[in-house]
Protein backbone atom coordinates (compact mmCIF):
# COMPACT_ATOMS: atom_id res chain seq x y z
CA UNK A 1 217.74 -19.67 -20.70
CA UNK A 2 221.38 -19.72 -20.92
CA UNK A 3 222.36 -19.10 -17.48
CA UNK A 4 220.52 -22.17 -16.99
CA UNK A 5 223.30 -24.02 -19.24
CA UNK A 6 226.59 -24.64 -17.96
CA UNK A 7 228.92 -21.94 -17.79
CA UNK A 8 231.47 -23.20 -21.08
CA UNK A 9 227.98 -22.70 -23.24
CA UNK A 10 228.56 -19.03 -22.81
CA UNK A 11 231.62 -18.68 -25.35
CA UNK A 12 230.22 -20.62 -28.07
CA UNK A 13 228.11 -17.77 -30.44
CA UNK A 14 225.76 -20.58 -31.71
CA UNK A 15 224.58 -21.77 -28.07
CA UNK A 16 223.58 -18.11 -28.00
CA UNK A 17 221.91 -17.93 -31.38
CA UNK A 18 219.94 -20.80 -30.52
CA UNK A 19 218.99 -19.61 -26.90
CA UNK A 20 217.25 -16.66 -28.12
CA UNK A 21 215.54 -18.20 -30.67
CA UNK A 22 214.01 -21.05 -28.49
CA UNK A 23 213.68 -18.02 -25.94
CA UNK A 24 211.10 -16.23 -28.21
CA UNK A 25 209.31 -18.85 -29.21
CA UNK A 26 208.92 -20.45 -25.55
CA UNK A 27 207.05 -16.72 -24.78
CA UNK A 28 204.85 -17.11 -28.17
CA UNK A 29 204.17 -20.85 -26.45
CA UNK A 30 203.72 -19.34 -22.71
CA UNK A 31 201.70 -16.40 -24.15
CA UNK A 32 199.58 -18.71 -26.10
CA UNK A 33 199.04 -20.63 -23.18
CA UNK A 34 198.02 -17.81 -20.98
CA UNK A 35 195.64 -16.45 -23.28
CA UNK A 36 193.21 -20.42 -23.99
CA UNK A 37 193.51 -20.10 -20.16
CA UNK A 38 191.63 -16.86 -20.10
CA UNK A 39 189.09 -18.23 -22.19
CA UNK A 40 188.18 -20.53 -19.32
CA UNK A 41 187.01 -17.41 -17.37
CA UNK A 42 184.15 -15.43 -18.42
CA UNK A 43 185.80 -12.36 -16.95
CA UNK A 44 188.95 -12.80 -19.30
CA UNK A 45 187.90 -14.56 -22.02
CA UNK A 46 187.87 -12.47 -25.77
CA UNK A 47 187.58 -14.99 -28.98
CA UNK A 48 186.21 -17.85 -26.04
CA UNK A 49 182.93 -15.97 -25.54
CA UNK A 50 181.21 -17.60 -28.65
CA UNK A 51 181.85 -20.96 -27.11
CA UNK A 52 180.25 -19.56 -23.49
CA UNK A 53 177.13 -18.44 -25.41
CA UNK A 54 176.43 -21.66 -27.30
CA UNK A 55 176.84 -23.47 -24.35
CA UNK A 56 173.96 -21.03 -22.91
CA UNK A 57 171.76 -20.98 -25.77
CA UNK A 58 172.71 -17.01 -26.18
CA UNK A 59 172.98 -16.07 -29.98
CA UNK A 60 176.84 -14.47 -30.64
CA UNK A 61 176.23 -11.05 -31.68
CA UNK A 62 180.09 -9.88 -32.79
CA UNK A 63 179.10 -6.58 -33.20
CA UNK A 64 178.59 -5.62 -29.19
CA UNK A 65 181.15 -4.82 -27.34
CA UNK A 66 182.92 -7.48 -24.85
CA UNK A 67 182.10 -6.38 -21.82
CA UNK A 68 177.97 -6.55 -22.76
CA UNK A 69 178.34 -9.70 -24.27
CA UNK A 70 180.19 -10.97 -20.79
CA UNK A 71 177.60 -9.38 -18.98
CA UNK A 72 174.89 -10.97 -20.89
CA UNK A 73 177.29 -14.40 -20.06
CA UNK A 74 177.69 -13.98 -16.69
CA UNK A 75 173.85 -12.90 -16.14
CA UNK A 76 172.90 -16.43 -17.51
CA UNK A 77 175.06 -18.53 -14.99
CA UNK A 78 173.85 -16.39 -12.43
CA UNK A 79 170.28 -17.06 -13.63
CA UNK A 80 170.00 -20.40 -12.56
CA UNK A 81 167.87 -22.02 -9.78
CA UNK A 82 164.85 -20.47 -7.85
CA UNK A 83 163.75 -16.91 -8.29
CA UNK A 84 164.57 -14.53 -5.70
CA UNK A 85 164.87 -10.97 -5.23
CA UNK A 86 168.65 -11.69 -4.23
CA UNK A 87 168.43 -13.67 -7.65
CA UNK A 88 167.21 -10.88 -9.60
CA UNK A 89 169.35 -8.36 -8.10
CA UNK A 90 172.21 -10.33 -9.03
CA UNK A 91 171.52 -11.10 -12.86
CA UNK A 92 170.63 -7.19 -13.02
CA UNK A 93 173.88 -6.27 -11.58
CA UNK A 94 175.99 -8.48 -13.66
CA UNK A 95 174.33 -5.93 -16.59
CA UNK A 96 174.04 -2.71 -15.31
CA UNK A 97 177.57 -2.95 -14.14
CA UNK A 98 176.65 -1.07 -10.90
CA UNK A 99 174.21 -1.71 -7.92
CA UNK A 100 170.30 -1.94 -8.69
CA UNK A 101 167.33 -2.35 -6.05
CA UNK A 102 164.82 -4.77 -6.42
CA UNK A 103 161.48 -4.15 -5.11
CA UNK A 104 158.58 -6.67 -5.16
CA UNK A 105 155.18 -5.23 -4.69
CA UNK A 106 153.31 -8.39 -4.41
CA UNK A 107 149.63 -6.59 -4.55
CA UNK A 108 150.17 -5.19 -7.87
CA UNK A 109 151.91 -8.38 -9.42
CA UNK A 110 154.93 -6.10 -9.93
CA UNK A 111 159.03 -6.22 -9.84
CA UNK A 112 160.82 -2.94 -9.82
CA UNK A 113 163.87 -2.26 -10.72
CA UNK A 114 166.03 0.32 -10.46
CA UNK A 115 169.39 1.22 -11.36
CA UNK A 116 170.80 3.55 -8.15
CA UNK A 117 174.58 3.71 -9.18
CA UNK A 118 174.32 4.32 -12.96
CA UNK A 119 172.78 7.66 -14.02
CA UNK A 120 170.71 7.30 -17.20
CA UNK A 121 169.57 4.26 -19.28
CA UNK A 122 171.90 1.67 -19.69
CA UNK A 123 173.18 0.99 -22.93
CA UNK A 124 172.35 -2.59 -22.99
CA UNK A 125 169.25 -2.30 -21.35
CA UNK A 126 167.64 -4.35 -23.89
CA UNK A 127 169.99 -7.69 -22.44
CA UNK A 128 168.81 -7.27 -19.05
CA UNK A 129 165.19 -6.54 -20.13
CA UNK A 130 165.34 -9.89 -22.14
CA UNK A 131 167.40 -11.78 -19.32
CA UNK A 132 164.87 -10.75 -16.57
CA UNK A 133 161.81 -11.43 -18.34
CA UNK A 134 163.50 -15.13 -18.82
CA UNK A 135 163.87 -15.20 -15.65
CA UNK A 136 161.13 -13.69 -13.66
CA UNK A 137 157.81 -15.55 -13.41
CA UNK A 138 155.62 -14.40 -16.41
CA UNK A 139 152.75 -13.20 -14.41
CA UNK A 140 154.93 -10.53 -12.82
CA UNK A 141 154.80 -7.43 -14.65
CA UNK A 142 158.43 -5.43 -14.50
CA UNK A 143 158.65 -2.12 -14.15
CA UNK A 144 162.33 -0.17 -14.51
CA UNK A 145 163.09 3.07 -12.69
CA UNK A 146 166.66 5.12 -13.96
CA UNK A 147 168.23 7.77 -12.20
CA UNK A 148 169.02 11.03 -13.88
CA UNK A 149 171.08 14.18 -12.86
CA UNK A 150 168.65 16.48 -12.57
CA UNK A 151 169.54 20.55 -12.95
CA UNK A 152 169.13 21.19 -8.75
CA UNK A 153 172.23 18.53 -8.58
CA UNK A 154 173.96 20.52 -11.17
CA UNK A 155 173.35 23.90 -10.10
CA UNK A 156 174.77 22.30 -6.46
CA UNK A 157 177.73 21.35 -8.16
CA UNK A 158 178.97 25.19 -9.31
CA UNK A 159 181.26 23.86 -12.26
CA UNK A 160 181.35 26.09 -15.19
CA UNK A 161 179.89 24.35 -18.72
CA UNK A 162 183.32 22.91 -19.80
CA UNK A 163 183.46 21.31 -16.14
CA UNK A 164 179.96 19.88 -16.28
CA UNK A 165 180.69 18.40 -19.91
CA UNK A 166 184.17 16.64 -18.51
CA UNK A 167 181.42 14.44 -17.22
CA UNK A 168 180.91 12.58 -20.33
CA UNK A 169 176.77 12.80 -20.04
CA UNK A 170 175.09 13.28 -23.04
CA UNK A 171 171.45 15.37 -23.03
CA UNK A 172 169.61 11.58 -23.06
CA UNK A 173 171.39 11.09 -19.53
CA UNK A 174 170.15 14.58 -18.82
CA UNK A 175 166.61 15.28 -16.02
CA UNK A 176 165.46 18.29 -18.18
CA UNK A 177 163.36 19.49 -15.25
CA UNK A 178 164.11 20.18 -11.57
């Protein structure tokens, strides 16, 4: 701020005293700013979520995670209009946080779903169960399909045990057969 100031500002120690001061609190002011403006974005926003949900009638449940409770957020905007399998793809996506096929099988009164990118059950499997069954007409069952790293995969892979548990599965992600 005070090269902004005329140069004979420089010498006087108070000019600078001042400068700093108003400096700092002009970043708590700009930081302050920045952060209500990323609670205009569902992708950003922390402490703005509540406000999303009560505007779509989700109830605030502090103890999940941010990213689920955006997801859940995001799935309900999406939700909106007439049902499609584009539709439905889309709110499960905004969940699963990785791509999911949708498959109608329209003899059987049935919707399938499953998760190709993510291996195992998702941990918030419960949101998209609810936010799909809002959705999707109620006299379509749903069925849900996961994929799971089975041992053939594995055994393809030739990494030793500590190199297979670097990958962060635990046994419930785990195909027990082959």
């Amino acid at each position: 701020m005070l090269s902004s100031l005329p140069a004979f500002y420089e010498i006087f120690r108070e000019v600078r005293i001042i400068n700093q001061i108003e400096g700092a609190e002009l970043d708590d002011v700009f930081q302050s700013v920045d952060d209500v403006l990323n609670q205009v974005f569902i992708d950003t926003a922390s402490w703005g979520l509540a406000r999303w949900e009560f505007e779509l009638g989700i109830p605030t449940n502090l103890s999940k995670p941010l990213e689920q409770r955006r997801s859940v957020v995001l799935s309900k905007r999406r939700g909106y209009g007439t049902v499609t399998v584009g539709l439905v793809k889309n709110v499960a996506e905004a969940y699963a946080n990785g791509e999911v096929s949708v498959t109608e099988d329209n003899a059987n009164y049935l919707v399938i779903i499953k998760f190709i990118s993510t291996h195992g059950i998702p941990e918030n499997l419960a949101d998209i169960q609810n936010a799909l069954r809002d959705l999707i007409p109620a006299h379509l069952a749903i069925s849900y399909e996961f994929n799971y790293f089975i041992w053939n995969e594995l055994d393809a892979l030739s990494k030793s045990w500590d190199q297979t548990d670097a990958f962060g599965f635990t046994w419930d992600q785990w195909d027990i057969y082959s």
